[in-house]
C-alpha atoms as a PDB file:
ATOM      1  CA  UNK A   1      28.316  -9.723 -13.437  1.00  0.00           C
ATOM      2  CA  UNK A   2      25.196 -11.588 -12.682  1.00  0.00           C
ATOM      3  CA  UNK A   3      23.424 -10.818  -9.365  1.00  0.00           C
ATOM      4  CA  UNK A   4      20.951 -13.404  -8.965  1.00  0.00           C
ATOM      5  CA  UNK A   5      20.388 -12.311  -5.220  1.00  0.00           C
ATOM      6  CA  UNK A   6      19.081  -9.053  -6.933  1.00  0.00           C
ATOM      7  CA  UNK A   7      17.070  -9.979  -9.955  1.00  0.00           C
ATOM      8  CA  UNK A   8      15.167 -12.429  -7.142  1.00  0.00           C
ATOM      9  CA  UNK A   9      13.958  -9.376  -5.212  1.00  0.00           C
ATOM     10  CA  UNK A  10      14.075  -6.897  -7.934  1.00  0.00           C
ATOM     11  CA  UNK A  11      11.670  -8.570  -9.701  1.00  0.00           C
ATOM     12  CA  UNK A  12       8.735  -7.882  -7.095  1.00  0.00           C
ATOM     13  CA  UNK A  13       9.611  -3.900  -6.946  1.00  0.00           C
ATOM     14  CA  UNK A  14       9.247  -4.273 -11.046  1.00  0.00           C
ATOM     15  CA  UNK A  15       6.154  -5.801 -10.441  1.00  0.00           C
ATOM     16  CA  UNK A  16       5.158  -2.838  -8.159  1.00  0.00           C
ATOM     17  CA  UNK A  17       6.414   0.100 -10.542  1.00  0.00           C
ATOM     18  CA  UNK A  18       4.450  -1.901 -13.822  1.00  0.00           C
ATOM     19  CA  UNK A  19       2.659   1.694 -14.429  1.00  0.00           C
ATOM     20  CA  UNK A  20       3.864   4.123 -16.926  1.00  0.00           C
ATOM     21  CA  UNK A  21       2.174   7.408 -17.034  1.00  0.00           C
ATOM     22  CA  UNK A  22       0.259   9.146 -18.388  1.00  0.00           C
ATOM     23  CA  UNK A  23       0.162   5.390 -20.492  1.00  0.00           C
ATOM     24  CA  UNK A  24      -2.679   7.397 -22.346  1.00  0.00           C
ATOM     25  CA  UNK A  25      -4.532   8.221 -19.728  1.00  0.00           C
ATOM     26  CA  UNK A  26      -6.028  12.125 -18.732  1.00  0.00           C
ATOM     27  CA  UNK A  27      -4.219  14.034 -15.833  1.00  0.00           C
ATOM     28  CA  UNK A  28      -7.296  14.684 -13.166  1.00  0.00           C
ATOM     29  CA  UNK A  29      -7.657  17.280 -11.269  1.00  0.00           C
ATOM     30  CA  UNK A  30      -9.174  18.688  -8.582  1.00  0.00           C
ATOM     31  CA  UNK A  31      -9.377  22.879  -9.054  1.00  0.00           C
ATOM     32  CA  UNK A  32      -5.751  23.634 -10.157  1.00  0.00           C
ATOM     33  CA  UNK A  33      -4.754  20.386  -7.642  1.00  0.00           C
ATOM     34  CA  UNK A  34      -3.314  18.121  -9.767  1.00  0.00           C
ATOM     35  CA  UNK A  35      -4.782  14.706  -8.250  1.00  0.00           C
ATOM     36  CA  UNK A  36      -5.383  11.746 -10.232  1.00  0.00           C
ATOM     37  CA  UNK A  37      -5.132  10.035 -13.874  1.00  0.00           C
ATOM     38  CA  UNK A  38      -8.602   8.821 -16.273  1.00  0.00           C
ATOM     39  CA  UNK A  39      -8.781   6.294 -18.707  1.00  0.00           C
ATOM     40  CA  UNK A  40     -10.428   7.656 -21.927  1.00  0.00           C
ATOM     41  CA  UNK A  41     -13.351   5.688 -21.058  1.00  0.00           C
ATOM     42  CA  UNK A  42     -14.083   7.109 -17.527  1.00  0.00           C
ATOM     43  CA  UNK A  43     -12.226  10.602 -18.776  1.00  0.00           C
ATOM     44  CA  UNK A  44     -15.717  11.402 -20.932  1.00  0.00           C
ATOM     45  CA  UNK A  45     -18.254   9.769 -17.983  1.00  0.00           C
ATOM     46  CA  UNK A  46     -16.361  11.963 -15.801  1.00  0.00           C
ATOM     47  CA  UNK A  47     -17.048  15.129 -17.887  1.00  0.00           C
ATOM     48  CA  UNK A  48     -20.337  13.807 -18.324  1.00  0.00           C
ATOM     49  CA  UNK A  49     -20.937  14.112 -14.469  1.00  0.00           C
ATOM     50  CA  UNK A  50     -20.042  18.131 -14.417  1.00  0.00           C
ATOM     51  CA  UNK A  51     -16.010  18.305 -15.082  1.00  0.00           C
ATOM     52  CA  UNK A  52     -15.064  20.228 -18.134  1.00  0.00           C
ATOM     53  CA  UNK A  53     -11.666  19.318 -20.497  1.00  0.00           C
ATOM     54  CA  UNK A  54      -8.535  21.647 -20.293  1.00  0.00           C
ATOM     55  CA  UNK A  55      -5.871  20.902 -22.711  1.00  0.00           C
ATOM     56  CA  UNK A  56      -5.271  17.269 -22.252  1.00  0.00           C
ATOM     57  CA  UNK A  57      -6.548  17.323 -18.514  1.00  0.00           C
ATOM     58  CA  UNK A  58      -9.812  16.756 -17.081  1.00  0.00           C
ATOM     59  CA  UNK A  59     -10.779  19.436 -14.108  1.00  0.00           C
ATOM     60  CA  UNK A  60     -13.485  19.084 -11.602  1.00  0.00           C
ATOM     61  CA  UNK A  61     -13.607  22.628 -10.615  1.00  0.00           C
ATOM     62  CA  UNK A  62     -15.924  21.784  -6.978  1.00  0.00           C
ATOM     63  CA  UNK A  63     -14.210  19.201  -5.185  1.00  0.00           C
ATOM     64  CA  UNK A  64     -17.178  18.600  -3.328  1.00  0.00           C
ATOM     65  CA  UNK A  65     -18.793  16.982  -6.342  1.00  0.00           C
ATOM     66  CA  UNK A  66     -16.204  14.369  -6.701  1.00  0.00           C
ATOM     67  CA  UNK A  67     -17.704  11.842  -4.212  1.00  0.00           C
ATOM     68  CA  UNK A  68     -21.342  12.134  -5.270  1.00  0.00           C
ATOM     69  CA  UNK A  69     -19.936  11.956  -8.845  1.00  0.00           C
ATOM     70  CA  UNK A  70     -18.088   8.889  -7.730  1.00  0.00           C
ATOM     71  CA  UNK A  71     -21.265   7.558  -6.092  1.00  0.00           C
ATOM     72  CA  UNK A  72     -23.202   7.701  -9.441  1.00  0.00           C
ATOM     73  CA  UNK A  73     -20.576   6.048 -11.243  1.00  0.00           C
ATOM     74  CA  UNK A  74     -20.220   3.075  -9.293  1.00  0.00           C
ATOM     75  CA  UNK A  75     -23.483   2.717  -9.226  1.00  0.00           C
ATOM     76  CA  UNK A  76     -23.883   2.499 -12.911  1.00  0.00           C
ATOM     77  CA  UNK A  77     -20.683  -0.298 -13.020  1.00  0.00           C
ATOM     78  CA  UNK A  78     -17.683   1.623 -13.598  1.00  0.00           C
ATOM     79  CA  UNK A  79     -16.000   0.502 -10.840  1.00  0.00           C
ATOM     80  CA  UNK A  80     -17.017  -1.336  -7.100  1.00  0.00           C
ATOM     81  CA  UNK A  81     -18.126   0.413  -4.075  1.00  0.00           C
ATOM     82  CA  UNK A  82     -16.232  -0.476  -0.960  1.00  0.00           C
ATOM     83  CA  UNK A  83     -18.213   1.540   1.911  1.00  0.00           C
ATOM     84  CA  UNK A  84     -14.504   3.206   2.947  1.00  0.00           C
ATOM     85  CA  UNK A  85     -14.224   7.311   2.475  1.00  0.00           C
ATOM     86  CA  UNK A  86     -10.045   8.318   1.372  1.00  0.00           C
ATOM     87  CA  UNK A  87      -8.663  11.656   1.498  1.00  0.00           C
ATOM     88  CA  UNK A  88      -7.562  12.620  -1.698  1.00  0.00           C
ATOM     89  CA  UNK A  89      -4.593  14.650  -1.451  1.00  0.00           C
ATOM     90  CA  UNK A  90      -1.513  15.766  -4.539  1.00  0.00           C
ATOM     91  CA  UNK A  91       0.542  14.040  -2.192  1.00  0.00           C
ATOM     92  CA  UNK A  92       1.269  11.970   1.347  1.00  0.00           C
ATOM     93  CA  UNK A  93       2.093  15.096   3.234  1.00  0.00           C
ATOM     94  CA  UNK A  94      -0.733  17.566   1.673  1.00  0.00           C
ATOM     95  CA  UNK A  95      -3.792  18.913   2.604  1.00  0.00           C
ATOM     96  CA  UNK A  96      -7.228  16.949   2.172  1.00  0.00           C
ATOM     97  CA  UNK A  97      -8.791  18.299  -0.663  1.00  0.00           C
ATOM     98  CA  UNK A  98     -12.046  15.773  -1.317  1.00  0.00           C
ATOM     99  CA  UNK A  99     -13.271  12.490  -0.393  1.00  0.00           C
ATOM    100  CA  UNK A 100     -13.444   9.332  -2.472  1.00  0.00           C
ATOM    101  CA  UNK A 101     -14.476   5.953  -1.705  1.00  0.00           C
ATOM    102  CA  UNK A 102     -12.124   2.798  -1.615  1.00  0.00           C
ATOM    103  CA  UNK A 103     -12.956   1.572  -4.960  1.00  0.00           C
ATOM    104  CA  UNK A 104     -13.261   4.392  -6.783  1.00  0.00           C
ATOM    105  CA  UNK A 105      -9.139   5.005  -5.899  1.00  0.00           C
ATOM    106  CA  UNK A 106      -7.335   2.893  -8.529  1.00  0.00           C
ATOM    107  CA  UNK A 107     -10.249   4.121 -11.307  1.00  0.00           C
ATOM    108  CA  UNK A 108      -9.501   7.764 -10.798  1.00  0.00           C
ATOM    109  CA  UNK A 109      -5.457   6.989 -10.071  1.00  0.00           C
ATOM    110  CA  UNK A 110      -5.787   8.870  -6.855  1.00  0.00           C
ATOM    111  CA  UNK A 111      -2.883   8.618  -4.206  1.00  0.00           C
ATOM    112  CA  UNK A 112      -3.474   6.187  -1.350  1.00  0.00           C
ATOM    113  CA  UNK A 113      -1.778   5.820   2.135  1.00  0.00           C
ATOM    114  CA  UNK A 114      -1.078   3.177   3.632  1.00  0.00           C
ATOM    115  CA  UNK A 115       0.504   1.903   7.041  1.00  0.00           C
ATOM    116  CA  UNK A 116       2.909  -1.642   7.614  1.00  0.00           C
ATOM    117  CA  UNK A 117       3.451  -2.782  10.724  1.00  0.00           C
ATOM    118  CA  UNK A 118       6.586  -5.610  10.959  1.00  0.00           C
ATOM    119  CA  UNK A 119       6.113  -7.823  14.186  1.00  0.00           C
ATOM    120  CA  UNK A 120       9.818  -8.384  15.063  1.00  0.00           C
ATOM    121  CA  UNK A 121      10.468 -11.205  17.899  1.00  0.00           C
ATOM    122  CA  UNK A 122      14.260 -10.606  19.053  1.00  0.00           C
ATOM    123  CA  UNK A 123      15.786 -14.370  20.187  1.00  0.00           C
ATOM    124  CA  UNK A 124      19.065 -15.698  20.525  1.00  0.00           C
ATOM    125  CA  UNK A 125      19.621 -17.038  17.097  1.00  0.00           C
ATOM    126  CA  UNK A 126      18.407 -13.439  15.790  1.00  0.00           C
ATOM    127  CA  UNK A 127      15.145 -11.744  14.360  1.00  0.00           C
ATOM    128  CA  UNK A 128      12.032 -13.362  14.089  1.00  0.00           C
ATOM    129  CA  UNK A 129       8.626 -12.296  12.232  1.00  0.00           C
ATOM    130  CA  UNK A 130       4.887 -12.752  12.737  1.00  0.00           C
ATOM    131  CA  UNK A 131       3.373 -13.318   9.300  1.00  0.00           C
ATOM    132  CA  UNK A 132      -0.203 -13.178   8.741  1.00  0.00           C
ATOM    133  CA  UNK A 133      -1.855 -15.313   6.223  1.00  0.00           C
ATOM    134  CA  UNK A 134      -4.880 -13.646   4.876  1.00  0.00           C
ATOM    135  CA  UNK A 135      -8.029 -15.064   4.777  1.00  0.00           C
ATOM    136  CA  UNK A 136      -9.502 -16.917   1.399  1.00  0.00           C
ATOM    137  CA  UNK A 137     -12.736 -14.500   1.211  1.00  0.00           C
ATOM    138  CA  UNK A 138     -10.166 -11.482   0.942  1.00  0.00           C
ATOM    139  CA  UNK A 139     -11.340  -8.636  -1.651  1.00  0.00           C
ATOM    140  CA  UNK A 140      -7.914  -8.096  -2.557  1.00  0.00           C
ATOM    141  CA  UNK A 141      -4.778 -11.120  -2.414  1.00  0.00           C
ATOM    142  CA  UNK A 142      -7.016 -13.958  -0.853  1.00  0.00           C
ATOM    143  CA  UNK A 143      -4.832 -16.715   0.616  1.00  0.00           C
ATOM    144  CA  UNK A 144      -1.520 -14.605   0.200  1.00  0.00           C
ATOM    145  CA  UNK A 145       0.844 -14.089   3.145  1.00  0.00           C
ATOM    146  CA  UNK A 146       0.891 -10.868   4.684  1.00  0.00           C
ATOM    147  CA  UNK A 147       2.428  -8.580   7.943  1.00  0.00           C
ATOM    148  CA  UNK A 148       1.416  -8.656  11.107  1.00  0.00           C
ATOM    149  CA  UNK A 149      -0.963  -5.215  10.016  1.00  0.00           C
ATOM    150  CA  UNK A 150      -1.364  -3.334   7.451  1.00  0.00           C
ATOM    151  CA  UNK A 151      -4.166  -0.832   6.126  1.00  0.00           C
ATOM    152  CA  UNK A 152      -4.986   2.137   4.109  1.00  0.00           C
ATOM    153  CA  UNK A 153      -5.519   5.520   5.605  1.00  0.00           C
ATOM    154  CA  UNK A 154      -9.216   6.258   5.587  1.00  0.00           C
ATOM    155  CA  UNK A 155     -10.390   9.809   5.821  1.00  0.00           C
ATOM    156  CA  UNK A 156      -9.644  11.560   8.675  1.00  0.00           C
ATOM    157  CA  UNK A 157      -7.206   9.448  10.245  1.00  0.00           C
ATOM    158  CA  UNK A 158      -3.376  10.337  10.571  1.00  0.00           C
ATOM    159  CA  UNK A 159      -0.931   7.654   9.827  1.00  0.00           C
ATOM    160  CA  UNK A 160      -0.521   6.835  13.489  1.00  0.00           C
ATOM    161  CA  UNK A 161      -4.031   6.809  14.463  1.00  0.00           C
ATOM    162  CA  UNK A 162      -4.484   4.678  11.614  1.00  0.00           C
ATOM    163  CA  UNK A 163      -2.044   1.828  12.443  1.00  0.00           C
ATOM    164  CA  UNK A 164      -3.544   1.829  16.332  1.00  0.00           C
ATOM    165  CA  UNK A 165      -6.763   0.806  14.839  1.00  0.00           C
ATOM    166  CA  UNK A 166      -5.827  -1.837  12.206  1.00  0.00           C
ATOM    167  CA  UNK A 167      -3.133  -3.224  14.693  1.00  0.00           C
ATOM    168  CA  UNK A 168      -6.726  -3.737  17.779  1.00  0.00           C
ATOM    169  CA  UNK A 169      -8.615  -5.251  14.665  1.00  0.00           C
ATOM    170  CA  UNK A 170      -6.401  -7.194  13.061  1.00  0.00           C
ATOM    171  CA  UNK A 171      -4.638  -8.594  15.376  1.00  0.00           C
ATOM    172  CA  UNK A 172      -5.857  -7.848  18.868  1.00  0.00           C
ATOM    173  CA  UNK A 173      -2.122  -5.940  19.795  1.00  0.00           C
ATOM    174  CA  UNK A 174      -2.589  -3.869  22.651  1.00  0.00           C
ATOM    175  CA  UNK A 175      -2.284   0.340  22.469  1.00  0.00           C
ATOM    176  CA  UNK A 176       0.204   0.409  24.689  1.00  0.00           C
ATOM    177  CA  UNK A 177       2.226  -2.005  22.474  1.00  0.00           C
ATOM    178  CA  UNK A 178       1.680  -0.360  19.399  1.00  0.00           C
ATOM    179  CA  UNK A 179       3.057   2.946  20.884  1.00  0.00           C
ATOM    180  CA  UNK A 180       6.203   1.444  20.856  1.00  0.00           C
ATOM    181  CA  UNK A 181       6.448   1.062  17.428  1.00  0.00           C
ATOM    182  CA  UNK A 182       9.534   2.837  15.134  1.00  0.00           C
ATOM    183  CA  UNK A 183       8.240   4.624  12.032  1.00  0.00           C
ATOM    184  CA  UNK A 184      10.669   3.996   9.071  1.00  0.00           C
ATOM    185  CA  UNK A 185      11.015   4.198   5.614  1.00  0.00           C
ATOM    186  CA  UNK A 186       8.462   5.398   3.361  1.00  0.00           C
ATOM    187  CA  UNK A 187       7.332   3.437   0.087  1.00  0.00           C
ATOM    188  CA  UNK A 188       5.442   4.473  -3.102  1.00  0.00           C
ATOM    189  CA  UNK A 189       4.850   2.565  -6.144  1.00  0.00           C
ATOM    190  CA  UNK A 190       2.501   2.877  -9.327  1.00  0.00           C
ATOM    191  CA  UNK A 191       0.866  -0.318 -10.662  1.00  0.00           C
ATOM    192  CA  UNK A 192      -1.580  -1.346 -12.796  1.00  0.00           C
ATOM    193  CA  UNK A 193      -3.791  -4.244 -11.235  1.00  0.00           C
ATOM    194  CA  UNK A 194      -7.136  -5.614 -12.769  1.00  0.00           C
ATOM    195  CA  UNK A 195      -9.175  -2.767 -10.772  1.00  0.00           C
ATOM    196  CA  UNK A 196      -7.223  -0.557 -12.428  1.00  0.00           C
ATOM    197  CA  UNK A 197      -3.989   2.266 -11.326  1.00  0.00           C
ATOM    198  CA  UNK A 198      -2.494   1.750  -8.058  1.00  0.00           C
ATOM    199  CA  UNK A 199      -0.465   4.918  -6.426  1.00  0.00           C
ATOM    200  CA  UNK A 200       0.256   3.469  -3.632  1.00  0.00           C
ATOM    201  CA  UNK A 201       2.508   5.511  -0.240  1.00  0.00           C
ATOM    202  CA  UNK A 202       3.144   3.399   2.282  1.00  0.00           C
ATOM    203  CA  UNK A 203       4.944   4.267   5.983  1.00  0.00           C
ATOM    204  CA  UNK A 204       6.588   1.026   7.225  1.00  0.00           C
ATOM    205  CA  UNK A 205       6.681   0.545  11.106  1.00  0.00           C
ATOM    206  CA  UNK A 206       8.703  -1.832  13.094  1.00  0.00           C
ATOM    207  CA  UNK A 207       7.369  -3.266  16.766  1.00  0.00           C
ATOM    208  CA  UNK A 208       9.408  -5.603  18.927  1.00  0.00           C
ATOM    209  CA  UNK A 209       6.963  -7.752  20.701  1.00  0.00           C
ATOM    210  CA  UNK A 210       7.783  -9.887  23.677  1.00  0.00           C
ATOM    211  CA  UNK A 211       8.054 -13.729  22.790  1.00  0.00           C
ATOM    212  CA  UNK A 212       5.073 -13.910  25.173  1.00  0.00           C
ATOM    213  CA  UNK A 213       2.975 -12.018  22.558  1.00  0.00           C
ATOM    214  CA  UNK A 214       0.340 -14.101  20.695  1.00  0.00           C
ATOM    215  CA  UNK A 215      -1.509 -12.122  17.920  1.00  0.00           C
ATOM    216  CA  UNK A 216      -5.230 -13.210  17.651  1.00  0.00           C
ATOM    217  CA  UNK A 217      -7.367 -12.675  14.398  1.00  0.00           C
ATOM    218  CA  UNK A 218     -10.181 -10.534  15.124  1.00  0.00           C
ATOM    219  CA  UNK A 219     -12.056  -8.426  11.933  1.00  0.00           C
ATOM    220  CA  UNK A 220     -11.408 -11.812   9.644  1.00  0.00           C
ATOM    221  CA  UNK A 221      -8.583 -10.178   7.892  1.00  0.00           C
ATOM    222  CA  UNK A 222      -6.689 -13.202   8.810  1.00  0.00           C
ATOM    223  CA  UNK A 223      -6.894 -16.505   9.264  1.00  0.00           C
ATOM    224  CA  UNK A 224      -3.446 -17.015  11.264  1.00  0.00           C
ATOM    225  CA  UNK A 225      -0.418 -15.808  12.162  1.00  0.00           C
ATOM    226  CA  UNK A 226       2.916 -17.783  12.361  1.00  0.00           C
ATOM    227  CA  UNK A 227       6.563 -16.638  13.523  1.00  0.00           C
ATOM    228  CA  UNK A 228       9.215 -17.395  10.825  1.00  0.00           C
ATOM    229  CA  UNK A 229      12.769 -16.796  11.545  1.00  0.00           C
ATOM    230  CA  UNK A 230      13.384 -13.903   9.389  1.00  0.00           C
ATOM    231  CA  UNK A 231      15.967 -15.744   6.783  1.00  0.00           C
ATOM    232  CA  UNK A 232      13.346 -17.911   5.898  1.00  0.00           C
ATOM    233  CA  UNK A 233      11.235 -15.118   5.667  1.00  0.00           C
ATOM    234  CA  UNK A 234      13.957 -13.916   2.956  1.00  0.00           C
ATOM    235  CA  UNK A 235      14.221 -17.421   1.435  1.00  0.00           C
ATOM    236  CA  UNK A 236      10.368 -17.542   0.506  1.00  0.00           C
ATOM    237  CA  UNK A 237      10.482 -13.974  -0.912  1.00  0.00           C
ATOM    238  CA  UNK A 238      13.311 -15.206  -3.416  1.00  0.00           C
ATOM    239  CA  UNK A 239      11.762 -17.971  -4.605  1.00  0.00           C
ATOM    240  CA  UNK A 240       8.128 -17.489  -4.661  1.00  0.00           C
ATOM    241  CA  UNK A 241       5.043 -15.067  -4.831  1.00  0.00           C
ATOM    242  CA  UNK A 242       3.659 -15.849  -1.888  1.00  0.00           C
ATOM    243  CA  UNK A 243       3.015 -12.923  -0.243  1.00  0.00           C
ATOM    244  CA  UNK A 244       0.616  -9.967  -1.298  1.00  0.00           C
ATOM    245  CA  UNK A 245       2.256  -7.732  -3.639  1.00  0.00           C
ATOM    246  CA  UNK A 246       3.296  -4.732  -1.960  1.00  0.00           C
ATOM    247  CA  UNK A 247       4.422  -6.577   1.049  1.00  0.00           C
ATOM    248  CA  UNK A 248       7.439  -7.917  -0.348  1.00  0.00           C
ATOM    249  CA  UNK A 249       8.962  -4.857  -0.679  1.00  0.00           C
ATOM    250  CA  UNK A 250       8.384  -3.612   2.814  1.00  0.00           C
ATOM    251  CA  UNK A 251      10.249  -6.761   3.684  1.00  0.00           C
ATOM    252  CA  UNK A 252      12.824  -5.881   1.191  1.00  0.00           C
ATOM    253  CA  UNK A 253      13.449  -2.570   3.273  1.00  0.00           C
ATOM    254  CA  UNK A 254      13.313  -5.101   6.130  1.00  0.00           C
ATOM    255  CA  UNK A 255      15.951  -7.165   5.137  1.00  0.00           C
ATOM    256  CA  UNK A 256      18.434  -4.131   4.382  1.00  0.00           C
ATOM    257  CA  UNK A 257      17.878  -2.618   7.515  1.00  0.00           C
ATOM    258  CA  UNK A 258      18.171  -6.053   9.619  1.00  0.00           C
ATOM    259  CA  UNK A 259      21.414  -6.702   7.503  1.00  0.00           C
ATOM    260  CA  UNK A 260      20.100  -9.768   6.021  1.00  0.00           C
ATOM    261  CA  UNK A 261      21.283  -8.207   3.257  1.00  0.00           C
ATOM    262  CA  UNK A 262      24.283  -5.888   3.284  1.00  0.00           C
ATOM    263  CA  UNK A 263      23.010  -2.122   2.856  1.00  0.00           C
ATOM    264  CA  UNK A 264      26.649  -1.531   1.729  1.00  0.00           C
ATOM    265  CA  UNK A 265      27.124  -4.364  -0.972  1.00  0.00           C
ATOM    266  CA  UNK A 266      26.449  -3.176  -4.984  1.00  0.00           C
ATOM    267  CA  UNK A 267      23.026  -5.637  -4.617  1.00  0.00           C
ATOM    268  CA  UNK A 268      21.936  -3.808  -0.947  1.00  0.00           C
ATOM    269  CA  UNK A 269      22.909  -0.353  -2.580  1.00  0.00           C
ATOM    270  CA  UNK A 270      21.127  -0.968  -5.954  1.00  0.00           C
ATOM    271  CA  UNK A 271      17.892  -2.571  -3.743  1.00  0.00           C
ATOM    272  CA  UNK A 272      18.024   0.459  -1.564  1.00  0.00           C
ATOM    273  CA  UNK A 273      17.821   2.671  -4.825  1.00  0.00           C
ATOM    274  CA  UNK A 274      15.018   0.897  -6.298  1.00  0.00           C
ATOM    275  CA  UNK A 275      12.782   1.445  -2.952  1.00  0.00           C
ATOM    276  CA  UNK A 276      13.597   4.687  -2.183  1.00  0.00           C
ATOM    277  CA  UNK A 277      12.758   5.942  -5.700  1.00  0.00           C
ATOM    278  CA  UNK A 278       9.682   8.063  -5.319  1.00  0.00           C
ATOM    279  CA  UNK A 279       6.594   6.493  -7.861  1.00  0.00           C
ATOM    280  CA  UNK A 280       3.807   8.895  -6.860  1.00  0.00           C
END
């Protein structure tokens, strides 16, 4: 039978999972660390820079020539520099095995975590959400709706110490607030965007905040935030692409776990499937 409710929602965890690998791309690695996936093109500028073929893989035997290697190659165009060291690890729970800037990530189809924070405001009439609309001179998404905070892990940082920070700049929410926060379900998708492959991990918090809360933009990730009553919250989701890509399907996990939709009904159960499907 037709389950519009579902095509509405699957469609932006499609849109998510868009990658299919190795979609004749190299495997990448790091030693015998299996890490990351080249396009042919960057594959032989890669091996130019000091990594050697094996098989159908390209290896980098010394890790710590990845980011000067990286360095080199932005510089020359291949892909932009963003000024932000990631760990590079095989995956979310592993070891740090080199460093790699921002932009560099989708280029070499390295893993990247990130944190979600959802702003929940519990009233009478049921859950409420602070959503962020992020500001026009954006790198990535201008204009798009977004959470209350989100960011990726740079290097270094745990995924707690990581959402403390971006929650203070983004949206001035106090430390002793953010403790309070629930860690949830964990998200991963692979997607192809115009910089290139996204592997994407992302932890997905919940906060309740007291209705007296006001979130302030601070770093100019934002521009505002607004509290939407969290069906209409599910209502724009449906119908439109409003918010930034990967947010919809934190909110998807949102809206199963706040029983918006039933986790137990064929369209919860197949949503719940789709998400928890591992991508990286």
């Amino acid at each position: 039978m037709p389950d519009p409710l579902y095509d509405d929602l699957f469609r932006h965890i499609a849109a998510c999972r868009n990658a299919v690998l190795p979609g004749g791309r190299a495997l990448f690695l790091l030693g015998p660390h299996r890490v990351g996936w080249l396009q042919r093109d960057l594959a032989a500028r890669v091996m130019a820079g000091g990594a050697r073929r094996v098989d159908d893989a390209i290896v980098l035997d010394d890790a710590a020539m990845l980011e000067p290697l990286a360095r080199r190659l932005a510089d020359d165009g291949a892909f932009g520099w963003r000024g932000e060291a990631f760990d590079v690890r095989t995956s979310p729970d592993g070891p740090a095995l080199a460093r790699l800037d921002r932009g560099a990530l989708p280029a070499f189809g390295v893993l990247s975590l990130g944190v979600h924070l959802n702003g929940i405001v519990q009233r009478a009439d049921g859950p409420w959400l602070w959503v962020g609309r992020r500001a026009k001179n954006k790198h990535m998404d201008p204009g798009k709706l977004d959470q209350l905070v989100a960011g990726g892990v740079p290097a270094g940082y745990t995924l707690d110490e990581t959402l403390r920070k971006e929650a203070d700049e983004e949206a001035a929410l106090p430390a002793a607030l953010v403790q309070q926060a629930r860690p949830g379900t964990a998200i991963s998708y692979a997607m192809l965007r115009p910089e290139g492959l996204r592997r994407d991990w992302l932890r997905c918090y919940d906060l309740d905040l007291p209705e007296s809360f006001m979130p302030r933009p601070v770093d100019g990730e934002f521009e505002a935030f607004e509290l939407w009553p969290l069906p209409a919250v599910l209502d724009r989701v449906r119908r439109t692409d409003d918010f930034k890509f990967n947010v919809n399907l934190v909110l998807i996990d949102l809206f199963l776990r706040e029983r918006l939709i039933d986790p137990g009904s064929t369209t919860g159960q197949r949503l719940r499937a789709a998400l928890d499907a591992t991508a990286y």
